[in-house]
PDB file of N, CA and C in Angstrom:
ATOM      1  N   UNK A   1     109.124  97.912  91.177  1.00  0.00           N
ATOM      2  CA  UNK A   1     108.149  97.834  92.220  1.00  0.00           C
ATOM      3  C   UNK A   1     107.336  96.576  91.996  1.00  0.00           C
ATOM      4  N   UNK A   2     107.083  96.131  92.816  1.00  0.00           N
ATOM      5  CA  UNK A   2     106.382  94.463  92.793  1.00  0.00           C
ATOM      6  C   UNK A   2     105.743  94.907  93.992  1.00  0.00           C
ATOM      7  N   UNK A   3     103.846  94.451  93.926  1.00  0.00           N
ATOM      8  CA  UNK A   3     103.154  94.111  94.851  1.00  0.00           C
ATOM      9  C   UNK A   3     102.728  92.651  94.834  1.00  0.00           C
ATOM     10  N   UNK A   4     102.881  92.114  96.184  1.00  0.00           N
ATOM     11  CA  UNK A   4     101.865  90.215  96.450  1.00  0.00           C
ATOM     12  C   UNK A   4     100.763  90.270  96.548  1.00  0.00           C
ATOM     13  N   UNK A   5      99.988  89.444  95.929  1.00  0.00           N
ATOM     14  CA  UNK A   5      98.764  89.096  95.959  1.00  0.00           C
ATOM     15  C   UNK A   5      98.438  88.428  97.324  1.00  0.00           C
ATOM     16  N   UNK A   6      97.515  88.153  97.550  1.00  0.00           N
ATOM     17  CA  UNK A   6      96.901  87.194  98.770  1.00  0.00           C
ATOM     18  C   UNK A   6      97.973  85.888  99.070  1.00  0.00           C
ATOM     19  N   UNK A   7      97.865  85.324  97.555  1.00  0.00           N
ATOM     20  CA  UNK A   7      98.892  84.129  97.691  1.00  0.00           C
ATOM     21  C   UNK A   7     100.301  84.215  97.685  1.00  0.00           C
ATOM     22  N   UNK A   8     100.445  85.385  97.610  1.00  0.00           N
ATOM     23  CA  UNK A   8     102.241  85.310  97.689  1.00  0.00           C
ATOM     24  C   UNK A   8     102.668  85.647  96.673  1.00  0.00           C
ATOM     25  N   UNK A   9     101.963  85.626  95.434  1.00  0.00           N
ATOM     26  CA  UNK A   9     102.296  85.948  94.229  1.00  0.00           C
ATOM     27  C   UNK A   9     102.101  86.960  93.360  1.00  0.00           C
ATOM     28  N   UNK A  10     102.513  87.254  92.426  1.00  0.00           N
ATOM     29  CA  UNK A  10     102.534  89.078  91.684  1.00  0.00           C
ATOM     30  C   UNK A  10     101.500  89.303  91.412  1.00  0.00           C
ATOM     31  N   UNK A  11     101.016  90.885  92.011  1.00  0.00           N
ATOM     32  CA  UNK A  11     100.163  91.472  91.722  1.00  0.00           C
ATOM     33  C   UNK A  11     100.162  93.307  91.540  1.00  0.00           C
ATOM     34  N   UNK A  12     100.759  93.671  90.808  1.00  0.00           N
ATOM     35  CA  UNK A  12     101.437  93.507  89.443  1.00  0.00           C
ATOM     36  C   UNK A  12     102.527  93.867  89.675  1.00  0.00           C
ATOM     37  N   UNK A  13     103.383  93.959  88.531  1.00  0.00           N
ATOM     38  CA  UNK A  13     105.228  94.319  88.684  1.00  0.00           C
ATOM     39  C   UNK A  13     105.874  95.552  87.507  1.00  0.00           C
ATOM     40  N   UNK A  14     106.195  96.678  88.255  1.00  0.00           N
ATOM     41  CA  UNK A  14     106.442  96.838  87.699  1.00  0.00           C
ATOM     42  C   UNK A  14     107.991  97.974  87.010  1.00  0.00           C
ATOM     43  N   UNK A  15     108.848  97.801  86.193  1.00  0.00           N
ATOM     44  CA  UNK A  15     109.805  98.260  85.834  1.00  0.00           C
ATOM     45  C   UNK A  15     110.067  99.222  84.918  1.00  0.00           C
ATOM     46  N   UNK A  16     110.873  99.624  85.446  1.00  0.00           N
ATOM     47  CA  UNK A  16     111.646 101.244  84.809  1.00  0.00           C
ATOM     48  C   UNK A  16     112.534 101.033  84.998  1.00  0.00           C
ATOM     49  N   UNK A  17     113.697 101.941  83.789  1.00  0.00           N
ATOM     50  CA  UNK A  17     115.250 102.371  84.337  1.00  0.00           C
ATOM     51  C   UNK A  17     114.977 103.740  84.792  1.00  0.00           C
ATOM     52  N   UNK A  18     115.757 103.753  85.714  1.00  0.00           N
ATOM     53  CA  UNK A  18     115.901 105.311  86.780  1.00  0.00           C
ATOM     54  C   UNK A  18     116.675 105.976  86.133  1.00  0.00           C
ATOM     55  N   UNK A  19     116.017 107.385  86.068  1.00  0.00           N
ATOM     56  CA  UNK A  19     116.836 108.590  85.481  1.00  0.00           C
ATOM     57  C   UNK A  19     117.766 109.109  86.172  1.00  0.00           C
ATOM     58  N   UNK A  20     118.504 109.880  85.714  1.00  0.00           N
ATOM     59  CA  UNK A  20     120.076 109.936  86.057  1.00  0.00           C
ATOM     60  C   UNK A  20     119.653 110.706  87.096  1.00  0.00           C
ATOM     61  N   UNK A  21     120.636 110.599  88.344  1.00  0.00           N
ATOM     62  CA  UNK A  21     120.151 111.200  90.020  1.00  0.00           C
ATOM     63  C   UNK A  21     120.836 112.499  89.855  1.00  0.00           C
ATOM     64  N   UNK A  22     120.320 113.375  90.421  1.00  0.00           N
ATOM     65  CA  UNK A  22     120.767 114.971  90.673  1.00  0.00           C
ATOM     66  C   UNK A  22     121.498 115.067  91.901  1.00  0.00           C
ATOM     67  N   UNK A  23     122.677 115.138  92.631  1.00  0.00           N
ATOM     68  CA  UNK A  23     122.848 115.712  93.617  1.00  0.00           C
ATOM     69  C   UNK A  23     122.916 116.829  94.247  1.00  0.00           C
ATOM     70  N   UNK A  24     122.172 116.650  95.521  1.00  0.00           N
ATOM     71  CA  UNK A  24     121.847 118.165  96.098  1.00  0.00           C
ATOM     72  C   UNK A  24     122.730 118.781  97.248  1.00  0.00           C
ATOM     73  N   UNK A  25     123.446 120.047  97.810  1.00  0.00           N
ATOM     74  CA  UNK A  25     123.890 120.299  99.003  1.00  0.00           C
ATOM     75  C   UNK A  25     122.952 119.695  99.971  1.00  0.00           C
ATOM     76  N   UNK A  26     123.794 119.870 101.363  1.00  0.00           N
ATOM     77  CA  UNK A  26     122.868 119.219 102.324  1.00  0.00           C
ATOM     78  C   UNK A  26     121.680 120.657 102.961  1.00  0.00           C
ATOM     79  N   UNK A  27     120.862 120.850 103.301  1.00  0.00           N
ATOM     80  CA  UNK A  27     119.802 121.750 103.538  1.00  0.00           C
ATOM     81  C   UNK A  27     119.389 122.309 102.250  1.00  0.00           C
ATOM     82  N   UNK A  28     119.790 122.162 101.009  1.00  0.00           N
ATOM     83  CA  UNK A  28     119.437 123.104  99.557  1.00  0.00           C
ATOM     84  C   UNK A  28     117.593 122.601  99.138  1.00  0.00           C
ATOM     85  N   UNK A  29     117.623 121.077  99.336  1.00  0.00           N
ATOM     86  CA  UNK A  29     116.347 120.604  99.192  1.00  0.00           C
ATOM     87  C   UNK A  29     115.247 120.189 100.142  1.00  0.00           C
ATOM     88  N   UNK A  30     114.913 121.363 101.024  1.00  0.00           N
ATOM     89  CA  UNK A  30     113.973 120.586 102.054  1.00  0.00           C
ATOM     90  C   UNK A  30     112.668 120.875 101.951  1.00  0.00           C
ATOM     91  N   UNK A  31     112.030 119.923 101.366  1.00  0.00           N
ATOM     92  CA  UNK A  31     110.333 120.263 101.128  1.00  0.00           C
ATOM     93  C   UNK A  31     109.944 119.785 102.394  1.00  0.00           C
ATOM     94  N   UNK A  32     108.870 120.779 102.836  1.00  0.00           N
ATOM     95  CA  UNK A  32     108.124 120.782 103.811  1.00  0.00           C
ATOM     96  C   UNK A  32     106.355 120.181 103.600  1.00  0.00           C
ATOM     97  N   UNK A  33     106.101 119.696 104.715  1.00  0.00           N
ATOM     98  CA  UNK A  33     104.542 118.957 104.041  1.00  0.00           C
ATOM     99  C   UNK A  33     103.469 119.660 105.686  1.00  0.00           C
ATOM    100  N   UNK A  34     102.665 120.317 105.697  1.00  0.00           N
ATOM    101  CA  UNK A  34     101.822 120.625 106.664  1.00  0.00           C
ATOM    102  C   UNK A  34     100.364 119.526 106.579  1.00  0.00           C
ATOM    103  N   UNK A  35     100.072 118.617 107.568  1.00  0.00           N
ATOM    104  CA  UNK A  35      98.764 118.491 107.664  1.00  0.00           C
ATOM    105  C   UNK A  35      98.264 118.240 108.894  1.00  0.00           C
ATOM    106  N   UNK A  36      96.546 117.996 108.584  1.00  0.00           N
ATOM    107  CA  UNK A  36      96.015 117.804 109.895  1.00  0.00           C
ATOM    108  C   UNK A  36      94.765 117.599 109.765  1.00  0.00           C
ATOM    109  N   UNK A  37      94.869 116.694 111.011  1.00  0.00           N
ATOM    110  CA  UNK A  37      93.694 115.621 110.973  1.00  0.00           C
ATOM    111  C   UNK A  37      92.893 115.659 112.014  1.00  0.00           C
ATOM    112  N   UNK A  38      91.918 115.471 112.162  1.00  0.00           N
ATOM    113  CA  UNK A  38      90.606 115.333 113.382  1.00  0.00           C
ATOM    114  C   UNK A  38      90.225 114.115 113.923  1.00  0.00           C
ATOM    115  N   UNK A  39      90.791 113.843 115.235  1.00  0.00           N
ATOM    116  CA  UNK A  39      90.536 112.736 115.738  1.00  0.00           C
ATOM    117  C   UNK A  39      90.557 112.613 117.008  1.00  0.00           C
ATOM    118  N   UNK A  40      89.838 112.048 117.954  1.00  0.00           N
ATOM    119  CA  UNK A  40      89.262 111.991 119.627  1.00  0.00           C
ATOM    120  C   UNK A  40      88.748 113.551 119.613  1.00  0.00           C
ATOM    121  N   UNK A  41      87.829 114.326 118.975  1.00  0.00           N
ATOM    122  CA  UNK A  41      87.456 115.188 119.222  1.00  0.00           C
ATOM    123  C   UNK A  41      88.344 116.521 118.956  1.00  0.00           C
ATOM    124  N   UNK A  42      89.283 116.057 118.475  1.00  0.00           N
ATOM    125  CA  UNK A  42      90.705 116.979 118.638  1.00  0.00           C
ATOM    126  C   UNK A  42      90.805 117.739 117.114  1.00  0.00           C
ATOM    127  N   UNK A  43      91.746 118.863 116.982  1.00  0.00           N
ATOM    128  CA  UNK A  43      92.348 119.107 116.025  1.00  0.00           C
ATOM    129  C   UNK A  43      93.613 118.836 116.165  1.00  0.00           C
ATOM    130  N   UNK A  44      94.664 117.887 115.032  1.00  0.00           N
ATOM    131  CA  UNK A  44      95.782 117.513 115.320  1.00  0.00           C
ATOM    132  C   UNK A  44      97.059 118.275 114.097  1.00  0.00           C
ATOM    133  N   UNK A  45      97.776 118.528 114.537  1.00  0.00           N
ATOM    134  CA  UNK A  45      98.726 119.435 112.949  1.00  0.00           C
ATOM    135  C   UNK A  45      99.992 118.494 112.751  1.00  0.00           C
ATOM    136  N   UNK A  46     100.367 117.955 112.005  1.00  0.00           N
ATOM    137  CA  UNK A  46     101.770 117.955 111.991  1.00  0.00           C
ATOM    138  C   UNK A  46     102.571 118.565 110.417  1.00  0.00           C
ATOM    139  N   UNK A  47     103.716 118.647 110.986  1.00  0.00           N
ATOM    140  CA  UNK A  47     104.805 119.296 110.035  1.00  0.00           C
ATOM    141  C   UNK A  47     106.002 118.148 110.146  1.00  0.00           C
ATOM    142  N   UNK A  48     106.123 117.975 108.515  1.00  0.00           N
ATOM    143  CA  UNK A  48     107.198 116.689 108.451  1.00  0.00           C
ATOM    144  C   UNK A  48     107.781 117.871 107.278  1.00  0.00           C
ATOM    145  N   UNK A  49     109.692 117.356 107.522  1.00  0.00           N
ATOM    146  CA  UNK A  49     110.703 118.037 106.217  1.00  0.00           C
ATOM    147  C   UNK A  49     111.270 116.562 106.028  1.00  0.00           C
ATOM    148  N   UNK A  50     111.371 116.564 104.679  1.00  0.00           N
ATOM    149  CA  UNK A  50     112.963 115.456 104.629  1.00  0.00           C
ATOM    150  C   UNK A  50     113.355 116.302 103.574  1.00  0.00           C
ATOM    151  N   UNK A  51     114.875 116.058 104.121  1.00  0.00           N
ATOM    152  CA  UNK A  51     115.795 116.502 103.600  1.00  0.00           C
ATOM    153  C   UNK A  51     116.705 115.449 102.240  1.00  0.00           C
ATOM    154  N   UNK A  52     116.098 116.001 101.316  1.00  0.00           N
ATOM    155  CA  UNK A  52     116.599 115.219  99.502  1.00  0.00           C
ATOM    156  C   UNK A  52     118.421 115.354  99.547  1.00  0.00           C
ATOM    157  N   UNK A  53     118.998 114.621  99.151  1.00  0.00           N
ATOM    158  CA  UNK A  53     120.290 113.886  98.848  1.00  0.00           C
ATOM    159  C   UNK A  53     120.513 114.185  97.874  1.00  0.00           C
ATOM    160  N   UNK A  54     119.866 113.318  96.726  1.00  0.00           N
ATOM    161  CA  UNK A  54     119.855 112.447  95.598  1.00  0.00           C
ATOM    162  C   UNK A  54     117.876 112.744  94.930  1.00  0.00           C
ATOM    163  N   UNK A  55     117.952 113.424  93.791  1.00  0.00           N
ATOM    164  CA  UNK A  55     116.726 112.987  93.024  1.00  0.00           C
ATOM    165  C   UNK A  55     116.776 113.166  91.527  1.00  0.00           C
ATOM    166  N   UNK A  56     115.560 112.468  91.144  1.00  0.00           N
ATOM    167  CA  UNK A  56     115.617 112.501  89.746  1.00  0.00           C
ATOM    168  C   UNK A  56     114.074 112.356  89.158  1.00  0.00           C
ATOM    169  N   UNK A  57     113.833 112.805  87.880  1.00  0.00           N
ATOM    170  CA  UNK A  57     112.406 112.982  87.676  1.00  0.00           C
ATOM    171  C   UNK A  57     112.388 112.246  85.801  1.00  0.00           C
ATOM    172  N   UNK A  58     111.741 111.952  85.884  1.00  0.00           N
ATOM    173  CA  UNK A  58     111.466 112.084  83.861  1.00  0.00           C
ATOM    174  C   UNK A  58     110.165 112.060  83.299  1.00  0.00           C
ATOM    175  N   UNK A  59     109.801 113.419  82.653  1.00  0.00           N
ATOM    176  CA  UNK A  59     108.632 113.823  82.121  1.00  0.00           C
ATOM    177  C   UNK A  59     107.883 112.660  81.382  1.00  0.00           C
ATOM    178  N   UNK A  60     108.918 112.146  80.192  1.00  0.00           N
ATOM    179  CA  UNK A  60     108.077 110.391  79.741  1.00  0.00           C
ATOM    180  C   UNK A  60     109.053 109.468  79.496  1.00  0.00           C
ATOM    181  N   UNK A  61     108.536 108.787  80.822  1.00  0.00           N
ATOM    182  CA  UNK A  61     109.362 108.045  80.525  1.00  0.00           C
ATOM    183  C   UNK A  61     108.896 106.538  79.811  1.00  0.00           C
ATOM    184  N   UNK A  62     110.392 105.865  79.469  1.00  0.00           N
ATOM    185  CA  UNK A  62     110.115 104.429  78.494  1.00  0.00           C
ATOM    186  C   UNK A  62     110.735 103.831  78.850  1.00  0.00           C
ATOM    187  N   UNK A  63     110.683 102.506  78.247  1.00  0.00           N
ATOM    188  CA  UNK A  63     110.919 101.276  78.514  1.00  0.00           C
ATOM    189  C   UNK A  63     109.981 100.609  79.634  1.00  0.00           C
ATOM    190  N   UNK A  64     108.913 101.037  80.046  1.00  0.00           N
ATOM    191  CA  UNK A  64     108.224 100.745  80.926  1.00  0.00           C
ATOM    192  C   UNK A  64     107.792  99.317  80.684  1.00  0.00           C
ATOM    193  N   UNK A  65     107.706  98.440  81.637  1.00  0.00           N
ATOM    194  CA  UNK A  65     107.454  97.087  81.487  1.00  0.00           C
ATOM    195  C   UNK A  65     106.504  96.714  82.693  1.00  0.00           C
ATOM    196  N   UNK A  66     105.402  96.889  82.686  1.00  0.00           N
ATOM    197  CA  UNK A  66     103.952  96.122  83.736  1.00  0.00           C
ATOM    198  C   UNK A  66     103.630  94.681  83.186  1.00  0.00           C
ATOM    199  N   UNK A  67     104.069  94.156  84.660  1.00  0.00           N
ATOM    200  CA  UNK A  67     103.348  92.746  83.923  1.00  0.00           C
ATOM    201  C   UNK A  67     102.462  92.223  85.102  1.00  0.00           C
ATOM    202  N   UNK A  68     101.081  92.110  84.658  1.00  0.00           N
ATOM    203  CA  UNK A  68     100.165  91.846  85.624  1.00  0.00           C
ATOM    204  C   UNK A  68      99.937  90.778  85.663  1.00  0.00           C
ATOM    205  N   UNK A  69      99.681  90.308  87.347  1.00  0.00           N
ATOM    206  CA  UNK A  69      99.321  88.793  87.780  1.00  0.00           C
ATOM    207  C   UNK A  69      98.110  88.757  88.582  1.00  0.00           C
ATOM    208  N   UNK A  70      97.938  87.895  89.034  1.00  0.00           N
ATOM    209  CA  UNK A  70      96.246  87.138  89.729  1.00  0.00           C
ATOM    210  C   UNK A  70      96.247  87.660  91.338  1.00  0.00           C
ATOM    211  N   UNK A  71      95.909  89.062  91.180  1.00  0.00           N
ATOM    212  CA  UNK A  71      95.098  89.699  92.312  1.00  0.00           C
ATOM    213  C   UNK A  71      94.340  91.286  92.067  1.00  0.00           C
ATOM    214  N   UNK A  72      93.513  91.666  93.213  1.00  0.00           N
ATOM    215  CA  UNK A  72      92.604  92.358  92.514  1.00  0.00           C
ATOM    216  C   UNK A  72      93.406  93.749  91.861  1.00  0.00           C
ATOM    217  N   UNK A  73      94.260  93.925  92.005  1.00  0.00           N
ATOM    218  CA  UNK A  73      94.528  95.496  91.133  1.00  0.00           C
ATOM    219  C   UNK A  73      94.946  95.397  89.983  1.00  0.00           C
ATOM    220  N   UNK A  74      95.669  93.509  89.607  1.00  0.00           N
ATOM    221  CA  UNK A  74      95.824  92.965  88.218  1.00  0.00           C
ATOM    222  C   UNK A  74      94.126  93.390  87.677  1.00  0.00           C
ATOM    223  N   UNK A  75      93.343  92.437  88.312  1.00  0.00           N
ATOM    224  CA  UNK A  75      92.056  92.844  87.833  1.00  0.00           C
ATOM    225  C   UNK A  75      91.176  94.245  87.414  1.00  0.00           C
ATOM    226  N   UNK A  76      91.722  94.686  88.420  1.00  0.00           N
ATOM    227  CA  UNK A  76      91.100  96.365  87.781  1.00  0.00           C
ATOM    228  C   UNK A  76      91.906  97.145  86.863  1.00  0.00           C
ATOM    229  N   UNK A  77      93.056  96.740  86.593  1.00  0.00           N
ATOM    230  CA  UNK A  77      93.964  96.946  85.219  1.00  0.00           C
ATOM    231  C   UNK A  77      93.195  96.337  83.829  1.00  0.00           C
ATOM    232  N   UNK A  78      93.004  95.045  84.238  1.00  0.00           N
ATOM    233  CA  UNK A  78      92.339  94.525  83.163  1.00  0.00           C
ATOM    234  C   UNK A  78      90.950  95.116  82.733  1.00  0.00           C
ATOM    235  N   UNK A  79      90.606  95.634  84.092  1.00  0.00           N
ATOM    236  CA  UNK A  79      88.867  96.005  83.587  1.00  0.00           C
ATOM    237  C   UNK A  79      89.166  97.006  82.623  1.00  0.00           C
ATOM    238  N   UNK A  80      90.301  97.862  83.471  1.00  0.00           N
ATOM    239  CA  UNK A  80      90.128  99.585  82.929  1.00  0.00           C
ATOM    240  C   UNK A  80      90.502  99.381  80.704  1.00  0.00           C
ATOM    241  N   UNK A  81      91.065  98.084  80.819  1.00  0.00           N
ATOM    242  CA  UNK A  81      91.462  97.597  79.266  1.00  0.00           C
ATOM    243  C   UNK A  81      89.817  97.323  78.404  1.00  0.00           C
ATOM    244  N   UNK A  82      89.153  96.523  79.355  1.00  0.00           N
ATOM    245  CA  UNK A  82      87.942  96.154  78.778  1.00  0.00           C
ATOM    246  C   UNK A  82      86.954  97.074  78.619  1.00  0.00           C
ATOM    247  N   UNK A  83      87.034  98.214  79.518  1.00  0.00           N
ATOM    248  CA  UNK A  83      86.401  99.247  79.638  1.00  0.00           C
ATOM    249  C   UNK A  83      86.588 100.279  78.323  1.00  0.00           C
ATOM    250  N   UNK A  84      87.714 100.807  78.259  1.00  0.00           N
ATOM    251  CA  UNK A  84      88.568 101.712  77.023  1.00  0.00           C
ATOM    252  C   UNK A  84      88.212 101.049  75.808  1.00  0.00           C
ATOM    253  N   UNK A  85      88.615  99.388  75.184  1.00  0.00           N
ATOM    254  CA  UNK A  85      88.021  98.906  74.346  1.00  0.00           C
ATOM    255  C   UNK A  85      86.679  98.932  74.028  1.00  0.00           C
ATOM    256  N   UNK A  86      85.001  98.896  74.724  1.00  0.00           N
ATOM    257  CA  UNK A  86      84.383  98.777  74.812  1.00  0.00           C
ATOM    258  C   UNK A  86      84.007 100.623  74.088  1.00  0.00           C
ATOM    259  N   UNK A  87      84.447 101.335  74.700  1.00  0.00           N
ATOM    260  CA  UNK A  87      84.439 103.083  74.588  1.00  0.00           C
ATOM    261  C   UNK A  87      84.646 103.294  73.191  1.00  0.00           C
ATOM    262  N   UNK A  88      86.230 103.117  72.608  1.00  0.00           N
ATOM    263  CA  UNK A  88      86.838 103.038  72.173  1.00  0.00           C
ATOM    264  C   UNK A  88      86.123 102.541  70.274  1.00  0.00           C
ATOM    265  N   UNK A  89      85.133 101.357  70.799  1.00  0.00           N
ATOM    266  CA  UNK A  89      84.448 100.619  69.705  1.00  0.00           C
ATOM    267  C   UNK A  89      82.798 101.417  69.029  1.00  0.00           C
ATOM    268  N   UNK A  90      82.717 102.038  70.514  1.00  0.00           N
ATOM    269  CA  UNK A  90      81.267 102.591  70.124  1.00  0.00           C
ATOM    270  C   UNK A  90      81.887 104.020  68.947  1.00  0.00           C
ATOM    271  N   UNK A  91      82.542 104.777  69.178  1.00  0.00           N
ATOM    272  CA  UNK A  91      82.958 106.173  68.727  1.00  0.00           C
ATOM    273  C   UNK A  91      83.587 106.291  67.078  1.00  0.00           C
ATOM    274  N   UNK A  92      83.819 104.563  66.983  1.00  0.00           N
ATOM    275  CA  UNK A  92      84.661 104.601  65.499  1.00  0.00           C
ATOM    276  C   UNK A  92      83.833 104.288  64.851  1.00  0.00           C
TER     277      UNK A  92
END
């Protein structure tokens, strides 16, 4: 997954290997999602299904590789580092 910054450039990137895919019959996996929202005065509902193929999950996973670049969610990565260090220093 890779997001662009303002300029076109990474903000942040980041990689995993995908866990091995499960295949499903066709109708065996259909999660259903209900919501609803209030808007022009209205009450509005909708109901969305998709129907799963192919999935896969992993409790922890590794090899994880983030590499952050120059836009703001690089930046609030970095804070949340400066932040934890800062915590981190008072307690020891």
């Amino acid at each position: 997954m890779q997001a662009d910054n303002d300029a076109g450039g990474t903000d942040p990137e980041l990689s995993t290997p995908t866990p091995r895919q499960t295949r499903h019959r066709s109708g065996t996996a259909v999660p259903a999602l209900n919501s609803c929202t209030f808007f022009d005065g209205g009450r509005h509902a909708t109901f969305s299904q998709t129907k799963a193929l192919l999935s896969s999950a992993r409790m922890f996973p590794r090899d994880i590789d983030l590499t952050l670049g120059k836009g703001h969610f690089s930046e609030a990565v970095r804070s949340l580092s400066l932040l934890h260090n800062a915590i981190c220093a008072r307690t020891s």
